[in-house]
Protein backbone atom coordinates (compact mmCIF):
# COMPACT_ATOMS: atom_id res chain seq x y z
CA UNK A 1 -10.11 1.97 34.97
CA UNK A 2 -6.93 2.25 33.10
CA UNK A 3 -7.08 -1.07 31.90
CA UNK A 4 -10.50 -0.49 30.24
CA UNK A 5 -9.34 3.25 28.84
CA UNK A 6 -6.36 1.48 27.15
CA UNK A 7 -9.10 -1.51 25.57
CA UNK A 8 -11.73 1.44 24.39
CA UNK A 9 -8.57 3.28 22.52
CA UNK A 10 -7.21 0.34 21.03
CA UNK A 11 -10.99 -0.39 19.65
CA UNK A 12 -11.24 2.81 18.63
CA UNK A 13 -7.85 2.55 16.25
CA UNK A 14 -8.69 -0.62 15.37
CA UNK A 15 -12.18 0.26 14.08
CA UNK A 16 -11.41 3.37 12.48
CA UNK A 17 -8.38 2.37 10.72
CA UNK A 18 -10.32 -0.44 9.54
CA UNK A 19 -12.90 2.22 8.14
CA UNK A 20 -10.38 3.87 6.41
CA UNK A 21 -8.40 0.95 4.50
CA UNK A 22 -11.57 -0.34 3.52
CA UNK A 23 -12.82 3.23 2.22
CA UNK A 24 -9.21 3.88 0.78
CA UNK A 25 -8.57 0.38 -1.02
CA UNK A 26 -11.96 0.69 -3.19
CA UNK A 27 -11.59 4.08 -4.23
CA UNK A 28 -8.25 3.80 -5.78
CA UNK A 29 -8.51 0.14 -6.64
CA UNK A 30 -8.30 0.53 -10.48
CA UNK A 31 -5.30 2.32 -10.16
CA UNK A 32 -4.12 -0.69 -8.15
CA UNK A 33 -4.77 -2.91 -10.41
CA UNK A 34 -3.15 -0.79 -13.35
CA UNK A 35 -0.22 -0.85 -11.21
CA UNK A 36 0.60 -4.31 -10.48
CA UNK A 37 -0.48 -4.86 -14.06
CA UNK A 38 2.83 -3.10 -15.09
CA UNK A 39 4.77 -4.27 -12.19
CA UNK A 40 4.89 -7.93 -13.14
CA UNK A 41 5.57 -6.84 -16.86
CA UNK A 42 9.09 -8.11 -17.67
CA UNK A 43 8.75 -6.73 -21.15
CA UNK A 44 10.09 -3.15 -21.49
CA UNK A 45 7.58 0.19 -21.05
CA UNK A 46 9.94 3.13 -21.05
CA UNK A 47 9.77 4.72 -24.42
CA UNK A 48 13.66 4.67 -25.77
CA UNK A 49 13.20 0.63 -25.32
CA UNK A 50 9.58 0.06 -26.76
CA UNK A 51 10.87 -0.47 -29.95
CA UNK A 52 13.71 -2.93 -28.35
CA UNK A 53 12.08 -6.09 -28.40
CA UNK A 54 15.02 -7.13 -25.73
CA UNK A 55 14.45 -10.85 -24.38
CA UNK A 56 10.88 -10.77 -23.91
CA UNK A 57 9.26 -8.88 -26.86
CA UNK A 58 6.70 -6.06 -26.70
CA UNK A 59 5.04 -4.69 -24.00
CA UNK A 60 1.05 -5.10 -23.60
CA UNK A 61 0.57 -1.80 -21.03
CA UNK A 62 2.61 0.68 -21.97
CA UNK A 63 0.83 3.45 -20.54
CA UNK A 64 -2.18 4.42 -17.74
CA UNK A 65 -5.23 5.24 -20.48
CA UNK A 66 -3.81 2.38 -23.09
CA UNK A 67 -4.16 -0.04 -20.20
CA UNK A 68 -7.05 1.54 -18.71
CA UNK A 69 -9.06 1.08 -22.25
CA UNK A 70 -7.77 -2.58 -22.65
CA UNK A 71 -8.84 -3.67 -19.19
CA UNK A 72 -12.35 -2.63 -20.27
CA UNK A 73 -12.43 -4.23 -23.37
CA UNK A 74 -11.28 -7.16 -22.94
CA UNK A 75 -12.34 -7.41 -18.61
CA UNK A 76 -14.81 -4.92 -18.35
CA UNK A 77 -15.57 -2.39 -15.67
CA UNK A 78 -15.04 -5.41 -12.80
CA UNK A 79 -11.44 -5.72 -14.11
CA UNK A 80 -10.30 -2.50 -12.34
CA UNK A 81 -11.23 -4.08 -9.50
CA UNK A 82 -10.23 -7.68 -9.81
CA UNK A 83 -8.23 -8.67 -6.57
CA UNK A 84 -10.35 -5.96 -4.88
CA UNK A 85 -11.90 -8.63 -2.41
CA UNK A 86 -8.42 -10.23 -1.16
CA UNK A 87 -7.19 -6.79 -0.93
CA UNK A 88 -9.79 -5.46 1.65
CA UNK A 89 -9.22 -8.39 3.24
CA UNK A 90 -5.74 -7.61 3.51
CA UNK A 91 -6.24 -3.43 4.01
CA UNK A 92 -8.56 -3.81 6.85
CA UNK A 93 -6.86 -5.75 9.24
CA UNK A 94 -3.68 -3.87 8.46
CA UNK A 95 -4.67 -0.58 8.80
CA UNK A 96 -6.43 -1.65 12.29
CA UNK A 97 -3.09 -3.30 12.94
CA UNK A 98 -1.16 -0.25 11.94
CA UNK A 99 -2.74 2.53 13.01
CA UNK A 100 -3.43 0.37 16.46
CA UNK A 101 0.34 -0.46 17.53
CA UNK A 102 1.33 3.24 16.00
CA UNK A 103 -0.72 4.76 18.78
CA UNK A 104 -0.05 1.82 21.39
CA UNK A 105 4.22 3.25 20.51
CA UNK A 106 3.10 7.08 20.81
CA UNK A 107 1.28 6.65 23.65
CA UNK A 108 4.15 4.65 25.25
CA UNK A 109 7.00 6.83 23.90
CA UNK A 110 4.70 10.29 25.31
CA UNK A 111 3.49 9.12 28.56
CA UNK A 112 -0.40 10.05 27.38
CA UNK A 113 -2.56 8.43 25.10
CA UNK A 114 -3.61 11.72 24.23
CA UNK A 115 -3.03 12.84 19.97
CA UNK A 116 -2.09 16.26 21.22
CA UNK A 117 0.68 14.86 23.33
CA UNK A 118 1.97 12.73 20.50
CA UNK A 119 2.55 16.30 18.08
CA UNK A 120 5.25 16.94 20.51
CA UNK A 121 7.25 13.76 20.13
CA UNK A 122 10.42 13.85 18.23
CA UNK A 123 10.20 13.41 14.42
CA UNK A 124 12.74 10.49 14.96
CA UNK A 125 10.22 9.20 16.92
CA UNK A 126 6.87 9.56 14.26
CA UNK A 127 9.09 7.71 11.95
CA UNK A 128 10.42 4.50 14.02
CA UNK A 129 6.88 4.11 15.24
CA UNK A 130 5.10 4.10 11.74
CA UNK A 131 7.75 1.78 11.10
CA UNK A 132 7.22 -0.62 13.31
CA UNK A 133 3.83 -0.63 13.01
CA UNK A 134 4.03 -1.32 9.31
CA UNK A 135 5.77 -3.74 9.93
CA UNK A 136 3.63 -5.46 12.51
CA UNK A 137 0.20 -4.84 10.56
CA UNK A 138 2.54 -6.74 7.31
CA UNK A 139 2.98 -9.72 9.05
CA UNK A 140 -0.36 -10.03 10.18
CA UNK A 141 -1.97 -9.61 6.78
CA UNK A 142 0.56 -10.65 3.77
CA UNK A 143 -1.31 -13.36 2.95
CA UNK A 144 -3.69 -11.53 1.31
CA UNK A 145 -1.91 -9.46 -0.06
CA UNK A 146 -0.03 -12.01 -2.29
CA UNK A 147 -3.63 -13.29 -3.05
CA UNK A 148 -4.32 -9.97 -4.25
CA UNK A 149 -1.85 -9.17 -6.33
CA UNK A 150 -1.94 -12.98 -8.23
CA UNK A 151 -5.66 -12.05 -9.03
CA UNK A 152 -5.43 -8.59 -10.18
CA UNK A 153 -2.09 -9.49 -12.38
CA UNK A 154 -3.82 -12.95 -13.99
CA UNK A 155 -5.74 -11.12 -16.89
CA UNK A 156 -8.35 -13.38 -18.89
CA UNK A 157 -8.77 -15.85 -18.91
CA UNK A 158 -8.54 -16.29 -15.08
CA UNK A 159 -6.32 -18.89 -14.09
CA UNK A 160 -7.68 -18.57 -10.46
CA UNK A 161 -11.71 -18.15 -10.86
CA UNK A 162 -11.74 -17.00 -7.28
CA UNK A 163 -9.85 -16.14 -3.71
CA UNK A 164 -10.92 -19.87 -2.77
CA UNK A 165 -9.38 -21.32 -5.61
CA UNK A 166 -5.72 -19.46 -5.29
CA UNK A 167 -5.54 -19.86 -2.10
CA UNK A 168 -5.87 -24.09 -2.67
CA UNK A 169 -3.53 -23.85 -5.27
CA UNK A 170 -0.71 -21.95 -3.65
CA UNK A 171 -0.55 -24.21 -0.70
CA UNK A 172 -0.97 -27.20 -2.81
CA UNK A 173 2.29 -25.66 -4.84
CA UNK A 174 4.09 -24.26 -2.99
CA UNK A 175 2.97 -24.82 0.60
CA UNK A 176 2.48 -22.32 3.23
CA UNK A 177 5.58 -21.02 2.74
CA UNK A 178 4.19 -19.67 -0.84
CA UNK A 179 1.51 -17.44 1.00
CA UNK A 180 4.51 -15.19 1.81
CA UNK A 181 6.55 -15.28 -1.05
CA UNK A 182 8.66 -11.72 -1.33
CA UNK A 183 8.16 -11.17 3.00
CA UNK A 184 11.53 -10.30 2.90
CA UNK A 185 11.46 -7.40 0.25
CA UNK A 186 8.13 -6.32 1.49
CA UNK A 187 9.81 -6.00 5.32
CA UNK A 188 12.39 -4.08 3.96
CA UNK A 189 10.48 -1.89 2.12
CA UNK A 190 7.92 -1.10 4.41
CA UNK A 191 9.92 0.18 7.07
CA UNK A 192 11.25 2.89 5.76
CA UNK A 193 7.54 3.18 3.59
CA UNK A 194 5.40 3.30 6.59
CA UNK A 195 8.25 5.13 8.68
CA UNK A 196 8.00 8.45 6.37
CA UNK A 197 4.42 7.95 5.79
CA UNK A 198 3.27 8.42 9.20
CA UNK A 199 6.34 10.67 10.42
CA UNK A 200 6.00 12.66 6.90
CA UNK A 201 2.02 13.25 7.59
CA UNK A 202 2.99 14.14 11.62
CA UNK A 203 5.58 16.63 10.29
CA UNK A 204 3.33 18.70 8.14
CA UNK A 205 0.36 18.35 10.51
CA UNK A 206 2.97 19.80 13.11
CA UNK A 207 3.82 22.57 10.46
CA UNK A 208 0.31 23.40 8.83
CA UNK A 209 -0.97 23.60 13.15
CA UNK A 210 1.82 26.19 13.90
CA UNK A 211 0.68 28.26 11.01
CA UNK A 212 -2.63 28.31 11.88
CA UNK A 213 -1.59 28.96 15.50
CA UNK A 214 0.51 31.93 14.45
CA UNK A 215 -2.37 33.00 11.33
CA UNK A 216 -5.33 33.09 14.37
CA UNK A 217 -7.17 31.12 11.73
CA UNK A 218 -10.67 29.25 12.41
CA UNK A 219 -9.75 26.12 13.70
CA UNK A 220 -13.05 24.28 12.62
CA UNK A 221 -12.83 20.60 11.76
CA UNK A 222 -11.77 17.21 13.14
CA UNK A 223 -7.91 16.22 13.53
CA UNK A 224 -6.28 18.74 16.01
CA UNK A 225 -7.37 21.88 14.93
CA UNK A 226 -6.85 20.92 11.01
CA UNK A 227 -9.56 21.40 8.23
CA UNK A 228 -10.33 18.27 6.65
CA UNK A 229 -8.47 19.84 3.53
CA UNK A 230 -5.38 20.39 5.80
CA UNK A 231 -5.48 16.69 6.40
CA UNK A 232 -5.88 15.99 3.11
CA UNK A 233 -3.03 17.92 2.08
CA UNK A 234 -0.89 16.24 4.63
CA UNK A 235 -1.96 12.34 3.90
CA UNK A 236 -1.40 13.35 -0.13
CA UNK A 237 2.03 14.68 0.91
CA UNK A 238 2.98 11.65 3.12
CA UNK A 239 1.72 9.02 0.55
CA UNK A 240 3.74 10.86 -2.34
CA UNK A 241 6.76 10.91 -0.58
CA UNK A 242 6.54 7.50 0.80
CA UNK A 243 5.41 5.90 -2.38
CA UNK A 244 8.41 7.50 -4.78
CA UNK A 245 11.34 6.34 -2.35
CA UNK A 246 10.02 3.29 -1.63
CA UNK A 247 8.37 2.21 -5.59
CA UNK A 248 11.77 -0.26 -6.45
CA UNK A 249 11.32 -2.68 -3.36
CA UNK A 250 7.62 -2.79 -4.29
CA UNK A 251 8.52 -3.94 -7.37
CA UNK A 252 10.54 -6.35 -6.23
CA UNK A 253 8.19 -7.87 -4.11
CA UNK A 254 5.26 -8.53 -6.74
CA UNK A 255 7.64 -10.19 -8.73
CA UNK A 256 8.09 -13.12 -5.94
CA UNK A 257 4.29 -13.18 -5.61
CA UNK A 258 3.75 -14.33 -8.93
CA UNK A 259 6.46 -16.55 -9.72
CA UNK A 260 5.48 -19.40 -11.83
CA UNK A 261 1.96 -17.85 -11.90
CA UNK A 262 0.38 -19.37 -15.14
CA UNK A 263 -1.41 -16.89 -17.45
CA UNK A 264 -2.29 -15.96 -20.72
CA UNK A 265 0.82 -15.52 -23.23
CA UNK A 266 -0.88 -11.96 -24.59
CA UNK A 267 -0.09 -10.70 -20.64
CA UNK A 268 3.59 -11.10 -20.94
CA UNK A 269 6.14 -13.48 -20.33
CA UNK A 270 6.01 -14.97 -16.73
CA UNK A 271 7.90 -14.76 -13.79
CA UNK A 272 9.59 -18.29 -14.10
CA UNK A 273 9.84 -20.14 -10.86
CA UNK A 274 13.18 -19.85 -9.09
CA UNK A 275 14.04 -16.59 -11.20
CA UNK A 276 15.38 -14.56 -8.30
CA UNK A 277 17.74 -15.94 -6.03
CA UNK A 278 16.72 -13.35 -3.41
CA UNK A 279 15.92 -9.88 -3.07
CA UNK A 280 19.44 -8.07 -3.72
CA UNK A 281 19.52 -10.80 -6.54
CA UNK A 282 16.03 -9.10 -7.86
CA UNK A 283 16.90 -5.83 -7.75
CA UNK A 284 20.42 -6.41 -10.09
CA UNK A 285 18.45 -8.94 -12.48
CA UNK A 286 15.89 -6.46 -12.83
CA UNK A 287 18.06 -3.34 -13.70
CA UNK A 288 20.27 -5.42 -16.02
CA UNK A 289 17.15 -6.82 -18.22
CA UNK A 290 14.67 -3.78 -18.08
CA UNK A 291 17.57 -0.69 -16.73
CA UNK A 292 16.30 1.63 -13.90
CA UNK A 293 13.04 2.15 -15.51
CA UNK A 294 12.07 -1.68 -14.90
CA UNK A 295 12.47 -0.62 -10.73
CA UNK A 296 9.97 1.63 -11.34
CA UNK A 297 7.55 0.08 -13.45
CA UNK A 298 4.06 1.57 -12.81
CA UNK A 299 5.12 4.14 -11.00
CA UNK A 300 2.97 6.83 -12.03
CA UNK A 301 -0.34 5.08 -11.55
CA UNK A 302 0.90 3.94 -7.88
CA UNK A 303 1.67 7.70 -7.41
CA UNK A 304 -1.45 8.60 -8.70
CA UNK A 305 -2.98 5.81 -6.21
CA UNK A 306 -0.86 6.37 -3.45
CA UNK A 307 -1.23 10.23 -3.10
CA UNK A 308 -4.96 10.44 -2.71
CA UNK A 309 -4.59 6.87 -0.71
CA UNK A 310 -2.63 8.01 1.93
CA UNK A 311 -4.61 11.29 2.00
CA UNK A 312 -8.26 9.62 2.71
CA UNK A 313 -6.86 6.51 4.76
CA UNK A 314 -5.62 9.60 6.70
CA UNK A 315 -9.04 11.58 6.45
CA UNK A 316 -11.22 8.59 7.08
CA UNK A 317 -9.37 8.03 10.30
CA UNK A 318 -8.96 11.10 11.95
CA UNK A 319 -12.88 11.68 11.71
CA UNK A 320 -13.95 8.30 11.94
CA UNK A 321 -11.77 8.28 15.38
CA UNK A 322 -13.20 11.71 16.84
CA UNK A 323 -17.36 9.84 16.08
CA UNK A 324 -15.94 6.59 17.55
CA UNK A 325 -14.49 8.51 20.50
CA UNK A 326 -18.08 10.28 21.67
CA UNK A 327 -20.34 7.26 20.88
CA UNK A 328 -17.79 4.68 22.62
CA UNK A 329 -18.60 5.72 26.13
């Protein structure tokens, strides 16, 4: 009986956190794109250096609505989401992954698989446990993730016409080693990403409870006792948070993925093969060419993204688990 308790939960994670990446990933997949647009940009974007042609000349995107009206012309409404296929194929199965093995380490580390139990572990805990399920669900998905993020960086004309076609070339270049180019940045960064994501959404959904609690307010709506505005306020705080501290490794990690990606000259110089030695190696090439505004490149939009991300992935979840739960009997 336990056995087949334990298999309906971890269906029910599964399911509903692939819901929610799904629903997440196309809603805020222009901003995505807008994002890893800028990230792979070696040219400058802050506004002191724009006139600084520096060792790689002018920037193409040197702001969200300039690039937003130059995707359109030139890619039309599809170009927001270009990569936008490889990336739910790559959100799905890590948000099952994720929010799967987070509650599979709550329900360990509480005794109880129930979420009510979980509020009461230790914030240490929320945050090692989002961690390691990051990094889990990573593992099992990076592959498309560096698929997305060559497709939604290649401009037009496409070098890759479609997921088929990248995928060929990568292994035929670089092996399968290349399908997880920049693991090791994207580990590092999504540990402590994923750790104050989920612990940062578990502390204010501790807080924003005990107020109601103490306010007598109507506790209407899924998510223990939250409004689905509550929730929404606490996924837009975690992703915010998460997403700021977290931005320079991200950058770091798209520039491996697209190393010695061919691509139209008008996009920008490209990553040269072999450019970074490593990640550490990244970081300091990156700061000395394009200063501390390079490890932050496209940070706004991915704010912009991440915020409202994190707040419907969260959303999604939490009510897509509570209809799960009463029609998987």
């Amino acid at each position: 009986m336990e056995d087949t308790r334990q298999l309906r939960r971890a269906l029910v994670d599964s399911l509903a956190g692939a819901i929610a990446g799904g629903v997440s990933r196309t809603v805020t997949s222009p901003l995505d794109v807008i994002k890893i647009r800028f990230q792979v940009q070696l040219e400058p974007t802050a506004a002191r250096l724009l006139s600084d042609r520096g060792a790689y000349g002018i920037s193409k995107y040197t702001g969200i609505l300039q690039a937003t009206r130059d995707i359109l012309r030139e890619e039309g409404v599809l170009g927001l989401w270009r990569g936008n296929v490889p990336a739910l194929l790559m959100v799905m199965p890590y948000t099952a992954i994720q929010f799967t093995v987070l509650h599979k380490l709550k329900s360990f580390a509480a005794g109880s698989t129930k979420a009510e139990d979980h509020l009461r572990l230790s914030p240490y805990l929320s945050y090692v446990s989002g961690g390691l399920a990051g990094c889990a669900a990573t593992v099992g998905s990076y592959p498309f993730d560096l698929l997305r993020t060559i497709l939604a960086s290649q401009g037009e004309p496409k070098v890759y016409p479609n997921l088929r076609s990248a995928f060929k070339e990568i292994v035929r270049t670089r092996g399968i080693r290349g399908l997880y180019a920049g693991l090791s940045p994207t580990l590092v960064e999504i540990v402590p990403y994923a750790g104050l994501q989920f612990g940062t959404y578990d502390t204010f959904k501790r807080w924003i409870k005990d107020w109601n609690q103490a306010g007598s307010m109507d506790k209407s709506g899924g998510g223990e006792g939250l409004s689905s505005s509550q929730l929404f306020l606490c996924g837009f705080a975690a992703g915010t948070v998460a997403k700021v501290v977290c931005h320079p490794l991200d950058v770091v990690k798209k520039r491996f993925q697209v190393e010695g990606l061919r691509r139209h000259p008008r996009y920008g110089a490209p990553v040269e093969e072999k450019t970074y030695k490593g990640m550490w190696d990244a970081l300091s090439r990156i700061m000395k060419a394009e200063g501390l505004a390079g490890l932050y490149k496209g940070i706004l939009p991915s704010v912009i993204k991440s915020a409202p991300a994190g707040a419907v992935t969260f959303v999604v979840y939490e009510y897509t688990s509570d209809w799960l739960d009463s029609i998987i009997k």
